[in-house]
Protein backbone atom coordinates (compact mmCIF):
# COMPACT_ATOMS: atom_id res chain seq x y z
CA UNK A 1 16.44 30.19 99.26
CA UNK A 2 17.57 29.32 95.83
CA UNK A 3 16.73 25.24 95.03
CA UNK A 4 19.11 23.93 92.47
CA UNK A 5 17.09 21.01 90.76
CA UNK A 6 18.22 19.18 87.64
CA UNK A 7 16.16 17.06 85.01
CA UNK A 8 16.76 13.28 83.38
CA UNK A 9 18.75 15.46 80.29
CA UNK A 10 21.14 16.70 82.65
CA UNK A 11 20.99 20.61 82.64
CA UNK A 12 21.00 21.98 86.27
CA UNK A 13 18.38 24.73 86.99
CA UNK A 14 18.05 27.44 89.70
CA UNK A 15 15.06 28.47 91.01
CA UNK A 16 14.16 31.42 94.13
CA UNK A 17 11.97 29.80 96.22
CA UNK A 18 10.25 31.76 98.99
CA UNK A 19 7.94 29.23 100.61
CA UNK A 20 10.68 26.70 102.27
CA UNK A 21 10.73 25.65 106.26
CA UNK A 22 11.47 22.62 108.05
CA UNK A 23 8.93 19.80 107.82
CA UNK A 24 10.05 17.71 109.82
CA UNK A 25 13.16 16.34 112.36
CA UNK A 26 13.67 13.03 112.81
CA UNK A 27 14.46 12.20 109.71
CA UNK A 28 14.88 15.79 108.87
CA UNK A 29 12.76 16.95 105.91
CA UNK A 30 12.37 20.22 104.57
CA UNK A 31 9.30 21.80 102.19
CA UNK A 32 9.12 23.42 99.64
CA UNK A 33 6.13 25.84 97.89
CA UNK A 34 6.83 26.14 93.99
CA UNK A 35 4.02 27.58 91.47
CA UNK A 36 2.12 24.48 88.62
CA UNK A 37 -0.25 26.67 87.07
CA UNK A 38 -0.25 30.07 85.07
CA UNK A 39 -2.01 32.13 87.37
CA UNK A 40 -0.66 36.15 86.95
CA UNK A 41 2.02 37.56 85.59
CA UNK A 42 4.31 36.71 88.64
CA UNK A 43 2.73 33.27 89.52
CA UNK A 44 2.87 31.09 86.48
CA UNK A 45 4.40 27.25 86.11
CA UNK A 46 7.84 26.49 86.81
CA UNK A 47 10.08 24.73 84.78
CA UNK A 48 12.36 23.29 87.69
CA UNK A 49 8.94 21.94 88.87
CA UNK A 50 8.79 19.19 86.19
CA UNK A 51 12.85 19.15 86.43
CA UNK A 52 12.10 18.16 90.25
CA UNK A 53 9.25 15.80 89.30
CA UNK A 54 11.63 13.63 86.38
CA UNK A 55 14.28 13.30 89.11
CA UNK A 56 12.92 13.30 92.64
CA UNK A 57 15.60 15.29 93.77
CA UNK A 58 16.43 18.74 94.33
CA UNK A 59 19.03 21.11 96.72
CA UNK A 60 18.15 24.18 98.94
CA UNK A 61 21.22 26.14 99.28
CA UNK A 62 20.75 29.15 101.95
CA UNK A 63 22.78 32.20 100.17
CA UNK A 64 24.26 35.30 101.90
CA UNK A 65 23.25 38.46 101.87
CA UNK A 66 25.62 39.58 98.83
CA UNK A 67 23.84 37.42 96.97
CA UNK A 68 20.70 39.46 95.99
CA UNK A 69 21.51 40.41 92.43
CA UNK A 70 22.13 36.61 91.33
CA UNK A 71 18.82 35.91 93.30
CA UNK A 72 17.34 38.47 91.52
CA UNK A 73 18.37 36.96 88.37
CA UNK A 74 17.51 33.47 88.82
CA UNK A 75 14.20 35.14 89.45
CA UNK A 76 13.55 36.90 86.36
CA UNK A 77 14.48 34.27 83.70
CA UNK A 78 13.45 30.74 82.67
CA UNK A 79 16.10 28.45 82.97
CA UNK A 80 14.44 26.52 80.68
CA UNK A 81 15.08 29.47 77.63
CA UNK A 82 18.52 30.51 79.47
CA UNK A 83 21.30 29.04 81.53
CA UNK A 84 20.82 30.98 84.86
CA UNK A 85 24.89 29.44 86.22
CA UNK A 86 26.09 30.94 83.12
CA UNK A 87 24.13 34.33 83.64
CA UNK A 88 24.82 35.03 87.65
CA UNK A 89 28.15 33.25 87.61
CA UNK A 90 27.62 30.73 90.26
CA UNK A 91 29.47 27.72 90.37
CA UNK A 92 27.77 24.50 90.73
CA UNK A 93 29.83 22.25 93.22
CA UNK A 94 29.12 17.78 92.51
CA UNK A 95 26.16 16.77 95.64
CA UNK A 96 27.43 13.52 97.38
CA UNK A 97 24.31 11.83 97.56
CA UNK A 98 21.80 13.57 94.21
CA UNK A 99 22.41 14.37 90.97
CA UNK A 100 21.46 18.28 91.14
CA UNK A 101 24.61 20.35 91.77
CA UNK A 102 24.63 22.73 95.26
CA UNK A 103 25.73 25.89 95.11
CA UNK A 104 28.98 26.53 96.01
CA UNK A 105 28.89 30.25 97.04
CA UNK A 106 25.96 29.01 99.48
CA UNK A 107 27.16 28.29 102.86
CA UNK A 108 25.09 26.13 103.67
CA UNK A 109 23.20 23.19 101.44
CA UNK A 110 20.57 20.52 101.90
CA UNK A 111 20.64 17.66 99.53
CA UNK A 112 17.01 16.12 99.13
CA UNK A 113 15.58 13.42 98.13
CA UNK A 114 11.78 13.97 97.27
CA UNK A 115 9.55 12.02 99.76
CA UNK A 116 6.16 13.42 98.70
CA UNK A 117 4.41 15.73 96.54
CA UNK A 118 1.24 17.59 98.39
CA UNK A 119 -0.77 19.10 95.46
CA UNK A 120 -2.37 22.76 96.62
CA UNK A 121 -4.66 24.70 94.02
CA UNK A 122 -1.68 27.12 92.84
CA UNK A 123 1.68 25.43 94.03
CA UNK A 124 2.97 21.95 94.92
CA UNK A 125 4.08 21.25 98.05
CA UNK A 126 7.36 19.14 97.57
CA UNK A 127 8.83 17.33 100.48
CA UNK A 128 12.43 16.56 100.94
CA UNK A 129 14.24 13.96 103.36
CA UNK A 130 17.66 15.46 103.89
CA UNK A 131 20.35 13.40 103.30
CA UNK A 132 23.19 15.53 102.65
CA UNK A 133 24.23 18.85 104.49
CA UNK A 134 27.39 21.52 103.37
CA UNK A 135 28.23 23.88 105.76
CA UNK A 136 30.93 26.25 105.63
CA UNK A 137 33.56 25.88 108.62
CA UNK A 138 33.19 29.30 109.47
CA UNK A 139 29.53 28.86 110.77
CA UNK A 140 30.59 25.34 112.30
CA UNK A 141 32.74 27.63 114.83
CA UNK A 142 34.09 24.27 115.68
CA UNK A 143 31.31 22.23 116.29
CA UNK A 144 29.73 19.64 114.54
CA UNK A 145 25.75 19.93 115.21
CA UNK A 146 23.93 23.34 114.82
CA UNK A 147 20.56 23.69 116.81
CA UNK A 148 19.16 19.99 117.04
CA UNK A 149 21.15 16.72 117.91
CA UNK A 150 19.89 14.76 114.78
CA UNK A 151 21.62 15.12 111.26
CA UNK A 152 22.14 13.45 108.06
CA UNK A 153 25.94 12.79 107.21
CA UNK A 154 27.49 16.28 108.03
CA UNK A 155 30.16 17.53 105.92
CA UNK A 156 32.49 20.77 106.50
CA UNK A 157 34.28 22.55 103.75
CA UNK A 158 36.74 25.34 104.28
CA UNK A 159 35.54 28.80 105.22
CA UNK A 160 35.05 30.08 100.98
CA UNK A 161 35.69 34.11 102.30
């Protein structure tokens, strides 16, 4: 998943995050694993961690598959030394409910508002309550719920292809 966060200054940030699943349903909440300490070479602290922390809020934006290289970007820089928008050339899109941007080329994103912080020796554990979804039409297929009856405010945007 790549979690667009954005701090009090106003820069938006993009950050890979592997460890993401649903927390919970009703409200619908979402988790999400990102590194606080210098640890190795590949597990060290991450600046859209404090970015998250300053604003409470942050996006996970689901890419597809022909998105690998700009993952792999966002990956291997510090958006804190580098504008990673600027580098892949993704397009942030205005959230309706946070400040953080989504991503437009995502077709699907989850505006969240931070509900709690879980503190693990290597990583936080930062909890979400959606309260925003994107979709793209063309994975509505015409409806309006996707595999549970429960969602925040639900809103379609033409198929991006």
């Amino acid at each position: 998943m790549l979690v667009t966060c954005q701090g009090k200054s106003g820069r938006p940030n993009i950050i890979p995050v592997a460890g993401v699943g649903v927390v919970n349903r009703f409200p619908l909440m979402v988790g999400i694993a990102i590194c606080k300490r210098n640890m190795t070479e590949s597990y060290f602290k991450r600046h859209s961690l404090g970015l998250i922390r300053q604003t409470r809020e942050f996006a996970v934006n689901i890419p597809h598959a022909g998105m690998q290289k700009a993952i792999d970007i966002c990956g291997s820089v510090s958006g804190k030394k580098q504008d990673k928008f600027a580098l892949t050339g993704l397009a942030p899109e205005k959230s309706r409910k946070i400040r953080a941007p989504v991503l437009a080329a995502c077709p699907i994103n989850l505006e969240c508002i931070v509900r709690k912080i879980v503190p693990l020796p290597s990583h936080d554990w930062i909890i979400g309550e959606v309260v925003m979804i994107h979709i793209d039409n063309a994975l509505l297929r015409g409806k309006k719920e996707l595999t549970w009856n429960y969602m925040p405010k639900l809103r379609s945007r033409k198929n991006k292809s």
